[in-house]
Protein backbone atom coordinates (compact mmCIF):
# COMPACT_ATOMS: atom_id res chain seq x y z
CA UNK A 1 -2.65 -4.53 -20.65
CA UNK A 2 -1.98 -6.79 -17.52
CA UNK A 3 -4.33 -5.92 -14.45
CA UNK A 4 -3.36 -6.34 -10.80
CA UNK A 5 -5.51 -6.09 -7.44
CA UNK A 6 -3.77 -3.81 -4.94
CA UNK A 7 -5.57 -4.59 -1.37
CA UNK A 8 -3.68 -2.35 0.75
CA UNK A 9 -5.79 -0.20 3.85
CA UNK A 10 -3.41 2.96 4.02
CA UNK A 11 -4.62 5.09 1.33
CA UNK A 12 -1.10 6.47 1.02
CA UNK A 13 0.80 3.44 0.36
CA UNK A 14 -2.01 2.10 -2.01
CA UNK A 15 -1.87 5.18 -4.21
CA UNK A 16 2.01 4.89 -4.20
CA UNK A 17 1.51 1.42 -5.42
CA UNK A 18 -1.29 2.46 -7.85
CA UNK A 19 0.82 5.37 -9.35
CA UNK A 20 3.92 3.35 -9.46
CA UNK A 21 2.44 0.76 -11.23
CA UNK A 22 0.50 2.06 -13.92
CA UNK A 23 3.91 4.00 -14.43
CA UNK A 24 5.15 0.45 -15.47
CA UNK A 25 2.30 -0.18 -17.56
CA UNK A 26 -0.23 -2.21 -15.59
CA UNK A 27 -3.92 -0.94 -15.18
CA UNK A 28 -4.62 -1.47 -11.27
CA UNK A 29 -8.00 -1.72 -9.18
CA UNK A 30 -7.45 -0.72 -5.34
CA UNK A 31 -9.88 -2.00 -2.67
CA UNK A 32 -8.79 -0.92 0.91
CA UNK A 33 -10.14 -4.02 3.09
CA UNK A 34 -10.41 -7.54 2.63
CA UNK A 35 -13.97 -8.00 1.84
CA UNK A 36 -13.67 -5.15 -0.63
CA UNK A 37 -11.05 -6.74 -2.17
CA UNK A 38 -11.94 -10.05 -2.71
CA UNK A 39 -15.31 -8.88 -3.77
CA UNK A 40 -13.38 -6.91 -6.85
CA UNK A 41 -11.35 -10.13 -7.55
CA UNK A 42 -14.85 -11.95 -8.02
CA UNK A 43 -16.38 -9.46 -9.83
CA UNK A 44 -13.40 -8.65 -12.51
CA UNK A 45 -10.45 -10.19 -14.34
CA UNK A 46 -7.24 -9.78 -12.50
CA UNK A 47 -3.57 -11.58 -13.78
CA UNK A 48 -2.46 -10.87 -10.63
CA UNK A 49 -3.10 -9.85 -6.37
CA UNK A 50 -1.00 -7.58 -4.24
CA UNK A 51 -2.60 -7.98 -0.43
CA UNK A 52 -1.53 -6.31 2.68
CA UNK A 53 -1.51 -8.91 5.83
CA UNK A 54 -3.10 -7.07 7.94
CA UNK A 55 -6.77 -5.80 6.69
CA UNK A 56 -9.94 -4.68 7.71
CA UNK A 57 -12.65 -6.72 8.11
CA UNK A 58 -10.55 -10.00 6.44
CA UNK A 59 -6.77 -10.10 6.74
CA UNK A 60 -4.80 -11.19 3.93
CA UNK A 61 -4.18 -14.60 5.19
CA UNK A 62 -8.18 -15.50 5.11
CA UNK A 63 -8.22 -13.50 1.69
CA UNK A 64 -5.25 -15.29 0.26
CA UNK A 65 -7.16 -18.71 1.27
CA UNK A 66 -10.51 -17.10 -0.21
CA UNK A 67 -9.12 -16.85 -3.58
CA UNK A 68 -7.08 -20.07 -3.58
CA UNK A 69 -10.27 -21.91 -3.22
CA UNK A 70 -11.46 -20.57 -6.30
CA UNK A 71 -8.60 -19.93 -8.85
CA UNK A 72 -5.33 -21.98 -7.61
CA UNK A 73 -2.98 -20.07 -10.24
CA UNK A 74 -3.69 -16.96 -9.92
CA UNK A 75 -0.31 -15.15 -8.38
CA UNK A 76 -0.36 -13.88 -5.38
CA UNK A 77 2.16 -11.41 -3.90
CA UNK A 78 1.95 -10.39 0.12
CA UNK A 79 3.12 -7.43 1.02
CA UNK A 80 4.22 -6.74 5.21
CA UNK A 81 5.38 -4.59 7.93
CA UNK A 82 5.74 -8.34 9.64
CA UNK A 83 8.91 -10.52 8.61
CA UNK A 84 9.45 -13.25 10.34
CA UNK A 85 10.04 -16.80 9.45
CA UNK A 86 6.37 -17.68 11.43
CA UNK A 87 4.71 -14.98 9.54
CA UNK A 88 6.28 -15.83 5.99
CA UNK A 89 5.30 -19.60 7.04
CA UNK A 90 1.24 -18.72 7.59
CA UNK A 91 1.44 -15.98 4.30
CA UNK A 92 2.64 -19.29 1.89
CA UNK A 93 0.44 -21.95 4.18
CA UNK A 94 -2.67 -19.89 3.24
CA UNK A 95 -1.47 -19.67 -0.55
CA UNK A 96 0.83 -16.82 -0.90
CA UNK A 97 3.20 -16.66 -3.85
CA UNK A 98 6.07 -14.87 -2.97
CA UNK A 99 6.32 -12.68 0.29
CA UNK A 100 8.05 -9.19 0.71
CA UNK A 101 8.71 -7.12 3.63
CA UNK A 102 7.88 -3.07 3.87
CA UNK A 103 9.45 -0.72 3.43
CA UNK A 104 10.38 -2.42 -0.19
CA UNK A 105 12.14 -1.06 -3.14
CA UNK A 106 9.55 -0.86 -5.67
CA UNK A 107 12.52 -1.58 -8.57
CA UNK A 108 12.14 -5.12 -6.39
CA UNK A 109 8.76 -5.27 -6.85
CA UNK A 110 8.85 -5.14 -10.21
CA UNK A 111 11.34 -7.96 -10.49
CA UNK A 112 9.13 -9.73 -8.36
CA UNK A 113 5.68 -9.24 -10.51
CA UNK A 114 7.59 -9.97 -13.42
CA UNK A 115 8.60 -13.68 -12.34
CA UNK A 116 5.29 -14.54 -10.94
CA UNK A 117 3.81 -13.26 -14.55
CA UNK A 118 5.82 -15.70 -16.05
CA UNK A 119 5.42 -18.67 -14.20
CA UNK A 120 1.97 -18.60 -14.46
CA UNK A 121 2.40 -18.30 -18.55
CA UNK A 122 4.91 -21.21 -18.21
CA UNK A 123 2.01 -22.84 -15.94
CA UNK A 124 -0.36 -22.46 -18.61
CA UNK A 125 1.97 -24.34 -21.51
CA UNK A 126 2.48 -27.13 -19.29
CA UNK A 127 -1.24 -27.99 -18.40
CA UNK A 128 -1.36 -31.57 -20.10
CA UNK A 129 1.57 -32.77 -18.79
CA UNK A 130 1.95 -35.02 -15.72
CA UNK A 131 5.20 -35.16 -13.53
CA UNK A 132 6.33 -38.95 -13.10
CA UNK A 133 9.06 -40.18 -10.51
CA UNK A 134 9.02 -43.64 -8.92
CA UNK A 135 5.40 -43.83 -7.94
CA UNK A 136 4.88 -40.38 -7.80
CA UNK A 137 2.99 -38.15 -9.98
CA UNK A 138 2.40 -35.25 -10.45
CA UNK A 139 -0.91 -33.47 -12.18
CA UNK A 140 0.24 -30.04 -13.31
CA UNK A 141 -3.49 -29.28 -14.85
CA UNK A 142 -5.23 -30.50 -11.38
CA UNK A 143 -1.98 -30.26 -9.00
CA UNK A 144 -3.29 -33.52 -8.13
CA UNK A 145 0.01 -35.13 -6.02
CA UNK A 146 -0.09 -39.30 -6.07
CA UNK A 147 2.01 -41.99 -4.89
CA UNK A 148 0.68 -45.33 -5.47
CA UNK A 149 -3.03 -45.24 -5.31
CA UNK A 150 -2.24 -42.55 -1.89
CA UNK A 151 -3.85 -38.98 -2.91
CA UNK A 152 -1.67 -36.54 -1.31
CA UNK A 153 -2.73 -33.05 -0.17
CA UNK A 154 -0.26 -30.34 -0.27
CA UNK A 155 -0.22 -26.29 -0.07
CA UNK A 156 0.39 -24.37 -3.00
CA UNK A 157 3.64 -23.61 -1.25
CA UNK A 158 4.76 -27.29 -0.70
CA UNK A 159 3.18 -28.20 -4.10
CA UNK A 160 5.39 -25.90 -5.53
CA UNK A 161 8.59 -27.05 -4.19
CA UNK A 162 7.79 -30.39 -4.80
CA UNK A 163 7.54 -29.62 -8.38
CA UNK A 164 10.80 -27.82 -8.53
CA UNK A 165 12.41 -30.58 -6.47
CA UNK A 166 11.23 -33.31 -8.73
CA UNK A 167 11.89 -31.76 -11.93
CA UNK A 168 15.67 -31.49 -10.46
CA UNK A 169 15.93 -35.04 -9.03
CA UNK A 170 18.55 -37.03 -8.70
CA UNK A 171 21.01 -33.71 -8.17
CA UNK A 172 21.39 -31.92 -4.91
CA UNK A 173 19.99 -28.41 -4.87
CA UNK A 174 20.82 -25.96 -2.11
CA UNK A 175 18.78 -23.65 0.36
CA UNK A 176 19.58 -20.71 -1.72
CA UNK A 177 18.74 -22.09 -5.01
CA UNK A 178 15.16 -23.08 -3.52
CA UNK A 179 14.87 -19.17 -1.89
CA UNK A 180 15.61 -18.18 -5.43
CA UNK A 181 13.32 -20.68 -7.61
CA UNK A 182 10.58 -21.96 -5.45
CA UNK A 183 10.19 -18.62 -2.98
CA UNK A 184 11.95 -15.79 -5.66
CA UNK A 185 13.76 -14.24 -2.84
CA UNK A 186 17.87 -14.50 -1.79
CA UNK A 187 18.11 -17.07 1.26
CA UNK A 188 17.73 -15.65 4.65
CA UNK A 189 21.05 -17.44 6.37
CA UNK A 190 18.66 -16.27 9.80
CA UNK A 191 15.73 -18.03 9.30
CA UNK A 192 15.09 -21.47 8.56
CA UNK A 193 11.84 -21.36 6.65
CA UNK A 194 12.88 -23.56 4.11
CA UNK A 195 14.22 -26.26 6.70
CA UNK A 196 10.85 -26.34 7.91
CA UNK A 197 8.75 -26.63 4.39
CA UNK A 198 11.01 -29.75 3.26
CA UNK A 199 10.12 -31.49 6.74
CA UNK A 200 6.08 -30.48 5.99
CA UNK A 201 6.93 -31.81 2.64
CA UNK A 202 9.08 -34.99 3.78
CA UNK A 203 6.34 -35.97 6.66
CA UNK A 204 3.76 -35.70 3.58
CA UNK A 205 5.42 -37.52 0.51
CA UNK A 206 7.63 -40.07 3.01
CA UNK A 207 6.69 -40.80 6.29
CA UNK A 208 4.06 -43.30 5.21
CA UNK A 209 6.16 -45.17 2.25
CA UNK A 210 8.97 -47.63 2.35
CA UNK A 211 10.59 -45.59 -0.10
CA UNK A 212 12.08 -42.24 0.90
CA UNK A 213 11.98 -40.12 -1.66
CA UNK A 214 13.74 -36.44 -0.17
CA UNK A 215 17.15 -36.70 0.90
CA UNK A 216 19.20 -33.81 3.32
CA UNK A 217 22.67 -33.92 2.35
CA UNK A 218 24.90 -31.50 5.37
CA UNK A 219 26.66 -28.63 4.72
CA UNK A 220 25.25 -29.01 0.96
CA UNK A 221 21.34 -29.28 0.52
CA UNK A 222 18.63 -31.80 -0.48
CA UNK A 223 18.06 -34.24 -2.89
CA UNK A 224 14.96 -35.83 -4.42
CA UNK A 225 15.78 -39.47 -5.57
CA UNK A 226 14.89 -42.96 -4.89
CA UNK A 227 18.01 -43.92 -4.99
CA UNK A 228 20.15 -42.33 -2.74
């Protein structure tokens, strides 16, 4: 049986979650601040973290970096009252899988759990491969980035869609095919969080190389070649 960390401070909405979630078969641990919670996550074995953002004693943003410095896989789902493209920016900058907005529909949230599950099985298959394009690569055991002899340091969130845009180089792939893949979520037409990612990503893997690497192509998307 799969276990998940609920870190949620209103006892109401953490018991919804807790009930509704061992009703789809998952055993669940509830802490009701941050320092409660990541105290559980250190103590016990957890496939998976549901945080409120805003926490007693340490919000989800300094938890979400807490655990990232000691397990970089493990998935981590934010849950919110806030929603906009600033606050969905800082939730994935300090490590944040996927990000949803309250009120949710908890159907949603299962759809959600279950594709973060998965990728981290699919992570764990792929550990001994490395990610090769032009002079980049790509560690996925150590998520060690690389171009030339250059060590690059990226976010889990802009590690991630490097990976997704290097594994679909040399083809164009839109905004809303990155929402879907990279952030699990349908594109936001109002906010331009993904704009901003492939610039943090661009200034990162391009600004200091002859060779660009991410292309924009208007009106369609972006496209990751050396060739372009």
């Amino acid at each position: 049986m799969l276990t998940i960390l609920v870190i949620e401070d209103e006892e109401r909405v953490a018991s919804l979650l807790k009930c509704g979630l061992e009703e789809s078969g998952y055993k669940v641990a509830v802490a009701y601040d941050g320092e409660m919670g990541f105290r559980l996550f250190t103590s016990s074995k957890f496939d998976l973290v549901i945080s409120d953002v805003i926490l007693p004693k340490k919000n989800g943003f300094e938890l979400c970096k807490s655990i990232r410095e000691i397990d970089q896989s493990m998935p981590i789902l934010m849950l919110t009252a806030l929603g906009t493209t600033d606050d969905k920016l800082d939730g994935f900058d300090a490590g944040a899988d996927d990000y949803m907005v309250k009120p949710f529909d908890f159907r949603e949230l299962n759809a959600r759990i279950n594709v973060l599950l998965r990728r981290s099985t699919n992570d764990i298959k792929d550990v001994n491969n490395d990610i090769i394009y032009a002079d980049l690569r790509i560690n996925l055991k150590s998520k060690k980035v690389t171009r030339g002899e250059t060590e690059i340091k990226l976010s889990p969130k802009e590690y991630n869609l490097l990976v997704y845009m290097v594994e679909n180089s040399d083809r164009i792939v839109t905004r809303m095919e990155i929402a879907d893949k990279v952030w699990n979520t349908h594109f936001d037409t109002g906010t331009n969080f993904i704009d901003v990612y492939i610039n943090y990503l661009r200034k990162k893997i391009d600004r200091d190389f002859d060779v660009k690497l991410i292309h924009t192509r208007v009106g369609m998307g972006f496209i990751f070649t050396d060739n372009p």
